[in-house]
N, C-alpha and C. Protein backbone atom coordinates (compact mmCIF):
# COMPACT_ATOMS: atom_id res chain seq x y z
N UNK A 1 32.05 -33.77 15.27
CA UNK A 1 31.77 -32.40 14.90
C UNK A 1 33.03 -31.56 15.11
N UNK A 2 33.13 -30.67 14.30
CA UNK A 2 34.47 -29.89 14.05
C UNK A 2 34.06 -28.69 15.10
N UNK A 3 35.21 -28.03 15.31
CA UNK A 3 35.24 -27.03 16.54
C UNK A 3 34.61 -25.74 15.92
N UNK A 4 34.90 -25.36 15.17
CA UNK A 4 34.33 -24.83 13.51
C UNK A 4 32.73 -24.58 13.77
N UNK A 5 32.06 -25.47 13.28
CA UNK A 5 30.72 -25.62 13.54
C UNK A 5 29.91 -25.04 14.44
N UNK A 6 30.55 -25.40 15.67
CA UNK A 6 30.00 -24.40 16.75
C UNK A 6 30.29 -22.87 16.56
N UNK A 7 31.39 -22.40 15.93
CA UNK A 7 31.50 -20.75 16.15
C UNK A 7 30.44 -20.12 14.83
N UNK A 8 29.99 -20.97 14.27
CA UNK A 8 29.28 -20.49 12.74
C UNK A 8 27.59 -20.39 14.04
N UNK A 9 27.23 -21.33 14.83
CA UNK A 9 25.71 -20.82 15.91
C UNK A 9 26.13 -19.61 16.77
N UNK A 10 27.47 -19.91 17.36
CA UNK A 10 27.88 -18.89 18.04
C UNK A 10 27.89 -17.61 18.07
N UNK A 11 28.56 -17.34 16.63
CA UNK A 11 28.45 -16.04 16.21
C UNK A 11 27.31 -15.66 15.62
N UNK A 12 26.47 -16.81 15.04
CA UNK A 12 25.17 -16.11 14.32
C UNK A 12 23.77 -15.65 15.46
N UNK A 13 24.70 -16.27 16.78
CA UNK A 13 22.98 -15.67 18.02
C UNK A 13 23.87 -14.70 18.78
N UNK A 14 25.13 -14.42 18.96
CA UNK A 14 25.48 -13.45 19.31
C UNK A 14 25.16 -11.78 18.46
N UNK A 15 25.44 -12.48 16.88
CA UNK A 15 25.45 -10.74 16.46
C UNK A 15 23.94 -10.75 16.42
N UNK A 16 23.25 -11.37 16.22
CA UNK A 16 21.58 -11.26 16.42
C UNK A 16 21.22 -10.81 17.60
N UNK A 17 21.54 -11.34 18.89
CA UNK A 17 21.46 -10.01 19.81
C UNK A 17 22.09 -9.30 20.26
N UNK A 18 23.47 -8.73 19.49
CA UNK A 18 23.67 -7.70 19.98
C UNK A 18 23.58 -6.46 18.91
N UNK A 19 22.95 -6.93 17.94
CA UNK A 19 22.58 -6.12 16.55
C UNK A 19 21.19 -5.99 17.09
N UNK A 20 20.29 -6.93 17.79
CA UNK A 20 18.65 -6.23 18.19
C UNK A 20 18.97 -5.39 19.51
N UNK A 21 19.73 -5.85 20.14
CA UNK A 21 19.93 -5.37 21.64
C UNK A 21 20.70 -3.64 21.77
N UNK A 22 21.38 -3.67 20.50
CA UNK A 22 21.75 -2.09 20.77
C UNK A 22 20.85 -1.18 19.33
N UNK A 23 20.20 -1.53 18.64
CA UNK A 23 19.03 -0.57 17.29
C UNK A 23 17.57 -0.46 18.98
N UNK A 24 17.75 -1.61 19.64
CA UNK A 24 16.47 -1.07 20.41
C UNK A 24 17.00 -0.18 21.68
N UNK A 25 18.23 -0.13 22.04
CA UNK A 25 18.41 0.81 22.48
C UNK A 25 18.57 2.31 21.75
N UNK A 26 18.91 2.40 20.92
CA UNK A 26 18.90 3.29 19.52
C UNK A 26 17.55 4.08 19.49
N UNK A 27 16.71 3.16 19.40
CA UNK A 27 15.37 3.06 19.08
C UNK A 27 14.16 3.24 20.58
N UNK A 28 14.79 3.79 21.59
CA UNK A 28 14.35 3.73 22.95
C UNK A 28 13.08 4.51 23.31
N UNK A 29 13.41 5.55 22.61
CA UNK A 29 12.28 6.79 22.59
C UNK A 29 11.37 7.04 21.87
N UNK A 30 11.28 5.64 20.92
CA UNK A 30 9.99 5.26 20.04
C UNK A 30 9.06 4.60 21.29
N UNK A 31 9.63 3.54 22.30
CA UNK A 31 8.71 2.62 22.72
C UNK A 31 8.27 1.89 22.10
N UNK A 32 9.12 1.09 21.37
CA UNK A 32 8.59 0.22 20.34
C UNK A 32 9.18 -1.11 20.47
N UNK A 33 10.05 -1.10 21.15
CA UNK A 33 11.15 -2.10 21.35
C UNK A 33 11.52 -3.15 20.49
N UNK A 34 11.25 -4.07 19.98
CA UNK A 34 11.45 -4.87 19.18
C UNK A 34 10.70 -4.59 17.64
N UNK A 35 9.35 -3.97 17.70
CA UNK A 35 8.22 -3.65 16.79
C UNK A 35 8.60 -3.05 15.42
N UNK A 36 9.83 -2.15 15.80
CA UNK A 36 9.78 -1.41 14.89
C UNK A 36 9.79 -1.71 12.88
N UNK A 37 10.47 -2.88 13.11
CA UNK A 37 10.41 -3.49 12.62
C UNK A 37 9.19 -3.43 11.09
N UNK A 38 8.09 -3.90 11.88
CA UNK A 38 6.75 -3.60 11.75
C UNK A 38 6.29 -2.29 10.91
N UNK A 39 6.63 -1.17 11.41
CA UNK A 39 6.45 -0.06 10.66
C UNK A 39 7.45 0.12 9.23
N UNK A 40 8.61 -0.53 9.07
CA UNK A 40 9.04 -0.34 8.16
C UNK A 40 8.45 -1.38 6.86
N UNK A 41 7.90 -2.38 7.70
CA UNK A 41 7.20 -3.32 6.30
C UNK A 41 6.34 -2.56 6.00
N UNK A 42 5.16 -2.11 6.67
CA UNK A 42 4.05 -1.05 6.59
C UNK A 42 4.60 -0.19 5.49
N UNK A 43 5.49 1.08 5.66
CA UNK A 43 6.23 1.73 4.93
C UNK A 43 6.11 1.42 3.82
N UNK A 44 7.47 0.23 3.50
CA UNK A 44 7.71 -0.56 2.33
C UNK A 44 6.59 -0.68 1.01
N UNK A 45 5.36 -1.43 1.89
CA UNK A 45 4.43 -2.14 1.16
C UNK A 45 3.79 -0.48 1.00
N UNK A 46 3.46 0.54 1.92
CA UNK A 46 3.00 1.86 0.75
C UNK A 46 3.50 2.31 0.11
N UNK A 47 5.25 2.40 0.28
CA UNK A 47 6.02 2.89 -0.66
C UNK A 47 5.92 2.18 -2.24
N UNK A 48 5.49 0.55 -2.11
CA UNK A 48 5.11 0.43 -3.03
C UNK A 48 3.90 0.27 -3.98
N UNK A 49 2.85 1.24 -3.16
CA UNK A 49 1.64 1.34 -3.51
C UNK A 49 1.03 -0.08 -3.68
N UNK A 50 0.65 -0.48 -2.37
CA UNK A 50 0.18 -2.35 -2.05
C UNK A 50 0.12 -1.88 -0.88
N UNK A 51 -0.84 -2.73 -0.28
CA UNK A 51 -1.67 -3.03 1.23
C UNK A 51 -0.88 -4.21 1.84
N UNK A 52 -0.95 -4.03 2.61
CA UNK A 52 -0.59 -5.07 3.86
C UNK A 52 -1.34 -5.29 4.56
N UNK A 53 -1.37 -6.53 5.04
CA UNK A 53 -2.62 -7.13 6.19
C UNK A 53 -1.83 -7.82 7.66
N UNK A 54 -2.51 -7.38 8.38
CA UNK A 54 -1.47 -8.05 9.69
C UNK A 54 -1.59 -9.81 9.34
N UNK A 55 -2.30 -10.26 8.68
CA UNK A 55 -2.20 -12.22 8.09
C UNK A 55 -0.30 -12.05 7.68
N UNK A 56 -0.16 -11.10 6.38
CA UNK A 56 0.95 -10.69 5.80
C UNK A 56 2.41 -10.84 6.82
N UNK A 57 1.85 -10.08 7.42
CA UNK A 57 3.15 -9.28 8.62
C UNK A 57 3.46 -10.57 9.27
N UNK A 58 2.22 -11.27 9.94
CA UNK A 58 2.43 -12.50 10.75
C UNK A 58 3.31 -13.45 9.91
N UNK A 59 2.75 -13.96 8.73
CA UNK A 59 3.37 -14.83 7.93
C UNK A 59 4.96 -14.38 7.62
N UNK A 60 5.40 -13.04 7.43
CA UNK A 60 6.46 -12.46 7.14
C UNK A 60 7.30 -12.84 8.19
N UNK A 61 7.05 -12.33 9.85
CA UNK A 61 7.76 -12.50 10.86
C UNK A 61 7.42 -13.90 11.34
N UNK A 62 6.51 -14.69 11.08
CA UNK A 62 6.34 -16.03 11.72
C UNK A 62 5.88 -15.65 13.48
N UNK A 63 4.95 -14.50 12.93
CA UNK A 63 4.26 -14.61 14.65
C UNK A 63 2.92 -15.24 14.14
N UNK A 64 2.74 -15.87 15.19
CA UNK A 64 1.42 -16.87 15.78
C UNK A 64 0.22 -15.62 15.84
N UNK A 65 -1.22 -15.50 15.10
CA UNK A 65 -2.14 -14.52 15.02
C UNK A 65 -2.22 -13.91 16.31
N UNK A 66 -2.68 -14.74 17.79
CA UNK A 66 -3.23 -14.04 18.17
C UNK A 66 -1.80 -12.93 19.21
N UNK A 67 -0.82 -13.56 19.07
CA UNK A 67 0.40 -12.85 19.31
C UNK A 67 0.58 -11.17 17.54
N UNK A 68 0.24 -11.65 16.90
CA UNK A 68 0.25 -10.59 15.95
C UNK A 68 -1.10 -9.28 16.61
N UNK A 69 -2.13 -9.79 16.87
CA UNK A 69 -3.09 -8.70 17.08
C UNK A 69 -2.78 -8.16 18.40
N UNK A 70 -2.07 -8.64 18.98
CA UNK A 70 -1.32 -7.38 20.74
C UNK A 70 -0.50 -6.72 19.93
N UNK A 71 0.44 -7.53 19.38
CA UNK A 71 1.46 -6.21 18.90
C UNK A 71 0.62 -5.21 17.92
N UNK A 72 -0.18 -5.31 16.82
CA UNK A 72 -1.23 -4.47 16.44
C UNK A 72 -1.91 -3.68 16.91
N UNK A 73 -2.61 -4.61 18.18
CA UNK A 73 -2.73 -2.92 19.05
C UNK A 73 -2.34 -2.29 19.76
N UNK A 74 -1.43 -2.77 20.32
CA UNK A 74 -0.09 -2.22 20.96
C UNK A 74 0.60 -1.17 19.70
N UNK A 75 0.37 -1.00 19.02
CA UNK A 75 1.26 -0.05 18.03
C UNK A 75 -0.06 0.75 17.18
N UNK A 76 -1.06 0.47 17.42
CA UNK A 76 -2.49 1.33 17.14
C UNK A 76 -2.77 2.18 18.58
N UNK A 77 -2.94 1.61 19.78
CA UNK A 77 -2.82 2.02 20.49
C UNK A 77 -1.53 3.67 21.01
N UNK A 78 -0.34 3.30 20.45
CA UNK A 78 0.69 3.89 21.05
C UNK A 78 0.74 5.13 19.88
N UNK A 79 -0.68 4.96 18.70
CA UNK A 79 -0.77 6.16 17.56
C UNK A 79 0.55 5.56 16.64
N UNK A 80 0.78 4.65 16.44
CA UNK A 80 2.00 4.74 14.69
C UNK A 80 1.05 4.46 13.58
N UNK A 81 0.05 3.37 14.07
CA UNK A 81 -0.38 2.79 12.83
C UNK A 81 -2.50 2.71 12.88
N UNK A 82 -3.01 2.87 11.86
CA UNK A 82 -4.43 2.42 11.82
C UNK A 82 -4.89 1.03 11.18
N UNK A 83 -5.77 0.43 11.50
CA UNK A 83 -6.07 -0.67 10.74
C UNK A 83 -7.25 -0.01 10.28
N UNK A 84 -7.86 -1.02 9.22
CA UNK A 84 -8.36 -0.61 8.41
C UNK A 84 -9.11 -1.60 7.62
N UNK A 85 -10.42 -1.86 7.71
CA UNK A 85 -10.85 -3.47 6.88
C UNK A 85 -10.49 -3.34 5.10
N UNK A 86 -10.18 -4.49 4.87
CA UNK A 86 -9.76 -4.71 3.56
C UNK A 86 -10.77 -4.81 2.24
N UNK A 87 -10.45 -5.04 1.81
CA UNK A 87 -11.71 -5.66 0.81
C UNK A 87 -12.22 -6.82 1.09
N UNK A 88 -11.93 -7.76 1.55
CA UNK A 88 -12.13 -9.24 2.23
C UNK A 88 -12.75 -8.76 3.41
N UNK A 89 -13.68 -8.90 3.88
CA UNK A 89 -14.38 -8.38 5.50
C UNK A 89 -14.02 -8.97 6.36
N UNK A 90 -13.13 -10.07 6.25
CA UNK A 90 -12.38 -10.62 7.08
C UNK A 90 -10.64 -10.81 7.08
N UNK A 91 -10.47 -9.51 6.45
CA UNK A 91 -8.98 -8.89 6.60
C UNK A 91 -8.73 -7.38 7.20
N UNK A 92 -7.74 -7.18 7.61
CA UNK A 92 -7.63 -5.55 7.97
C UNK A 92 -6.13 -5.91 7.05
N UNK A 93 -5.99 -4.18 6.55
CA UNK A 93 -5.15 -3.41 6.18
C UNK A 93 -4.28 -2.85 7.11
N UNK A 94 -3.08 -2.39 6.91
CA UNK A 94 -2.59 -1.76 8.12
C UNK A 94 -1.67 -0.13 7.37
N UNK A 95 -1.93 0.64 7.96
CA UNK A 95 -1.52 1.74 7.58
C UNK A 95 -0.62 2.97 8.36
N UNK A 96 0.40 3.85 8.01
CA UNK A 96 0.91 4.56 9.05
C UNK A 96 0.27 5.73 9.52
N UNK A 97 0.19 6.17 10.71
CA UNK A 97 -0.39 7.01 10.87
C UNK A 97 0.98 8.59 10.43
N UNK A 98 0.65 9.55 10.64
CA UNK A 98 1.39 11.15 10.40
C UNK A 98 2.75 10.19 11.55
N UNK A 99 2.57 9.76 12.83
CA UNK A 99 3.59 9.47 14.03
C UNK A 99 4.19 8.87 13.25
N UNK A 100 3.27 7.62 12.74
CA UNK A 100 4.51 6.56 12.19
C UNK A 100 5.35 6.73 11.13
N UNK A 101 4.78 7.55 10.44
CA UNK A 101 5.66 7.97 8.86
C UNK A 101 7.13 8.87 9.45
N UNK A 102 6.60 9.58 10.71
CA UNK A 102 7.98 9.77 11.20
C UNK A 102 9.13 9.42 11.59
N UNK A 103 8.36 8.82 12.33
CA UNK A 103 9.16 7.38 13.03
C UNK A 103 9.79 6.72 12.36
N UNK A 104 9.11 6.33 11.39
CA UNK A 104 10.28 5.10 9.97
C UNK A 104 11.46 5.81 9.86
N UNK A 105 11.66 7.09 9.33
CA UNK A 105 12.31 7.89 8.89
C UNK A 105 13.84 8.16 10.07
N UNK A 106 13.44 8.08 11.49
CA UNK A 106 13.96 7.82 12.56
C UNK A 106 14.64 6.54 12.60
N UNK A 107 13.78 5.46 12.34
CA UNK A 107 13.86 4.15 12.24
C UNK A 107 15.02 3.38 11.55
N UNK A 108 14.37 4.27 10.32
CA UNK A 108 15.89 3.86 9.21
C UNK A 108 16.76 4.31 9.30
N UNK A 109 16.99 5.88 9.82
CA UNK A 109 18.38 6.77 10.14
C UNK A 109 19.22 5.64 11.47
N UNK A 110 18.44 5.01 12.42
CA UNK A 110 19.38 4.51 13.01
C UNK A 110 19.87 3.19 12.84
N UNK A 111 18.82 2.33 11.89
CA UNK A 111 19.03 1.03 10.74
C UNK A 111 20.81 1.35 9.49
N UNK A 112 20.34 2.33 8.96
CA UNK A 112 21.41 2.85 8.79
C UNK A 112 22.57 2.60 9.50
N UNK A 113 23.04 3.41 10.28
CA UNK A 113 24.19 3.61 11.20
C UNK A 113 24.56 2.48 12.08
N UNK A 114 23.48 1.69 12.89
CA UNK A 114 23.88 0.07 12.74
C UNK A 114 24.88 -0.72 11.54
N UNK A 115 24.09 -0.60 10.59
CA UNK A 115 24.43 -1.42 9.48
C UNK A 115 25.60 -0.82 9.04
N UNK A 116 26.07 0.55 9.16
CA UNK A 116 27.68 1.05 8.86
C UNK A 116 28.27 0.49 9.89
N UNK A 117 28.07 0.62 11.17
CA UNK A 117 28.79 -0.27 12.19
C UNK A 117 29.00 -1.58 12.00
N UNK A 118 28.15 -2.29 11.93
CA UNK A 118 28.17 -3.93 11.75
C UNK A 118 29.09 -3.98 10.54
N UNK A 119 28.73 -2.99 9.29
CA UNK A 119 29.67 -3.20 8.21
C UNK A 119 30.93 -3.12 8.11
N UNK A 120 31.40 -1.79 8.94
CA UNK A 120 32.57 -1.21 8.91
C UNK A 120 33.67 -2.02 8.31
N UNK A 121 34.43 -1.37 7.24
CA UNK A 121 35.94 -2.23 6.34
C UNK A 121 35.27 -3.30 6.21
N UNK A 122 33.88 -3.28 6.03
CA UNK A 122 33.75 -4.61 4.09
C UNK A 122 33.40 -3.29 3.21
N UNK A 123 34.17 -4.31 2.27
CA UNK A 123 33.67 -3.44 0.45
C UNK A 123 32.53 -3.25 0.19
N UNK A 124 31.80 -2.73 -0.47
CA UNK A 124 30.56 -2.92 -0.66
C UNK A 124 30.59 -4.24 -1.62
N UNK A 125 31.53 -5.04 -2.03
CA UNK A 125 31.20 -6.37 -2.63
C UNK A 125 30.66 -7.41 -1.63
N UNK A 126 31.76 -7.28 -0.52
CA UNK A 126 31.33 -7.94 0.43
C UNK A 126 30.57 -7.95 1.54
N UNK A 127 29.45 -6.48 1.41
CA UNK A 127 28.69 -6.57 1.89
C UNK A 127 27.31 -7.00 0.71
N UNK A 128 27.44 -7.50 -0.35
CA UNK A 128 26.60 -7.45 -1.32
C UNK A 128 26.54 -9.22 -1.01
N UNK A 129 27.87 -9.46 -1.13
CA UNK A 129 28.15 -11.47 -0.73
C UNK A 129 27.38 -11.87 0.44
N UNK A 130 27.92 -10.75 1.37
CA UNK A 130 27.21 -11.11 2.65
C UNK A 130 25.32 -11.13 2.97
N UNK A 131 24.74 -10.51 2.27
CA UNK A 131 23.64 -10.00 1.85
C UNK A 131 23.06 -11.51 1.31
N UNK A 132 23.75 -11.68 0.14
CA UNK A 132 23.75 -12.63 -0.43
C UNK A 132 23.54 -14.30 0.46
N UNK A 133 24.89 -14.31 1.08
CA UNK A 133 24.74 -15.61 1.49
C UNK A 133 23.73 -15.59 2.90
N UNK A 134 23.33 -14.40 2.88
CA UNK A 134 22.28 -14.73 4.43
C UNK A 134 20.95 -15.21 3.81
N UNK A 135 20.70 -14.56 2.61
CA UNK A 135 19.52 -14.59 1.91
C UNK A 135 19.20 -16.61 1.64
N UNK A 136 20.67 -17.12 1.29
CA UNK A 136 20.98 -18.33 0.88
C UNK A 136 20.62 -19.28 2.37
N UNK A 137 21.18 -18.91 3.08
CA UNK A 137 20.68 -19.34 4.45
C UNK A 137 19.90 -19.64 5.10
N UNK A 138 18.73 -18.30 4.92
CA UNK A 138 18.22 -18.42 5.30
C UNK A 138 16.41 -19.31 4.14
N UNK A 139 17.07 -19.21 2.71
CA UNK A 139 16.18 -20.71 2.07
C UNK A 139 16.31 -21.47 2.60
N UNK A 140 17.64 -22.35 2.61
CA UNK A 140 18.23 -23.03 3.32
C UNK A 140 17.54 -23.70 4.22
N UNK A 141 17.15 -22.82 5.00
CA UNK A 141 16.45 -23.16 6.53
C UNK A 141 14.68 -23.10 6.17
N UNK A 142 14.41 -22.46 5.43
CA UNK A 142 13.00 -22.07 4.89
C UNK A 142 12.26 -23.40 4.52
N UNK A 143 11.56 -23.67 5.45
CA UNK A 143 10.51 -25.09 5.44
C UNK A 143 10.24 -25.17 3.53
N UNK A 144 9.77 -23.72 3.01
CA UNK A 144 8.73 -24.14 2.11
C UNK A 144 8.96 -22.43 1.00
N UNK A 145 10.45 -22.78 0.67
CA UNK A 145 10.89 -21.31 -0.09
C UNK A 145 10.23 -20.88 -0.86
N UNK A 146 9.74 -21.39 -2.05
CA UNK A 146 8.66 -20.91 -3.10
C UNK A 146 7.41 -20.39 -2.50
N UNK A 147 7.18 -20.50 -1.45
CA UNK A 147 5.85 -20.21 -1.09
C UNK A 147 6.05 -18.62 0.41
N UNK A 148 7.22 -18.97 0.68
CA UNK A 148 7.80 -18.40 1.86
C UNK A 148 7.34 -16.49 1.65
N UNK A 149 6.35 -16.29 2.34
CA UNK A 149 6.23 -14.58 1.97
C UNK A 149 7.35 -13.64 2.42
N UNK A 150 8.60 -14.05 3.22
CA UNK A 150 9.32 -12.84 3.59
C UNK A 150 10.34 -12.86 1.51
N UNK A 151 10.27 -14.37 1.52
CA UNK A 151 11.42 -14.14 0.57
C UNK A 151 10.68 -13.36 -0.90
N UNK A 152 9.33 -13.52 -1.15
CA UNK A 152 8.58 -13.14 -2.16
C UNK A 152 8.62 -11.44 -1.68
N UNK A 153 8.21 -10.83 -0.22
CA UNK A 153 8.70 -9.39 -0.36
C UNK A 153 9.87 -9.04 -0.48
N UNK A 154 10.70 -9.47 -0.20
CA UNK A 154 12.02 -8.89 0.01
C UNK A 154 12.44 -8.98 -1.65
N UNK A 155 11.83 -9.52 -2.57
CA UNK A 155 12.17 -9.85 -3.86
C UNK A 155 11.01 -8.82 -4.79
N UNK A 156 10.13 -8.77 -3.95
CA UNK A 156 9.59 -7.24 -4.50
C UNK A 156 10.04 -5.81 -4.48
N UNK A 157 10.85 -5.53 -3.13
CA UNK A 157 11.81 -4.60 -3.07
C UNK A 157 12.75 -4.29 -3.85
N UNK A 158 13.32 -5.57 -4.49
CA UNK A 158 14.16 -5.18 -5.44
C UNK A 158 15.44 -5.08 -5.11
């Protein structure tokens, strides 16, 4: 194995936490710590007039259900979000509350300013490549891409 190899894990779990480790400090006075996350799919999926179901969210982030319904009510609880049964009586909807629609807005202002930091002196080509080859990557790694729901939303976004 080339010396190489190792700095491509190296650097990819370093900027992963220190890209989560300083947006949740950013992000301190939400109390949301890692979650926030969460509210911006919420967002997303009303922004594009479509429901979301915490099944959705789980499958999206690859949390395990009954680890998805603490953080659910942990963030129903803390007032961002309501659930809401679906049309299926055995789905809930998830929705923002007045807090959370704020909050995103917070959310993304400091998503933003991360992402100018992390970017700083690339082009916007090469932040478009870079975009690009994470997306590639992360198929790559994707057990089961055609079927994979983060890559089917993120391809609804546009």
């Amino acid at each position: 194995m080339k010396k190489t190899d190792y700095f491509f894990s190296l650097y990819f779990g370093l900027i992963d936490k220190m890209y989560l480790q300083t947006l949740t400090v950013e992000l301190e006075f939400t109390q949301l710590d890692k979650y926030f996350i969460i509210l911006w799919i919420i967002e997303e999926s009303e922004q594009s007039k479509k429901t979301i179901s915490q099944q959705n969210i789980a499958d999206l982030l690859k949390i395990d259900k009954a680890g998805m319904v603490r953080i659910i009510n942990f963030l129903i609880k803390k007032g961002y979000i309501i659930r809401e049964q679906g049309t299926d009586k055995r789905s809930y909807v998830l929705l923002l509350t007045r807090k959370g629609k704020k909050t995103v807005v917070e959310i993304g202002e400091a998503i933003e300013n991360m992402n100018n930091e992390a970017l700083m002196g690339f082009s916007e080509e090469e932040k478009r490549q870079f975009i690009y080859l994470l997306q590639k990557s992360y198929k790559n790694l994707s057990k089961n891409p055609e079927s994979d729901f983060l890559l089917k939303f993120l391809e609804n976004l546009g």
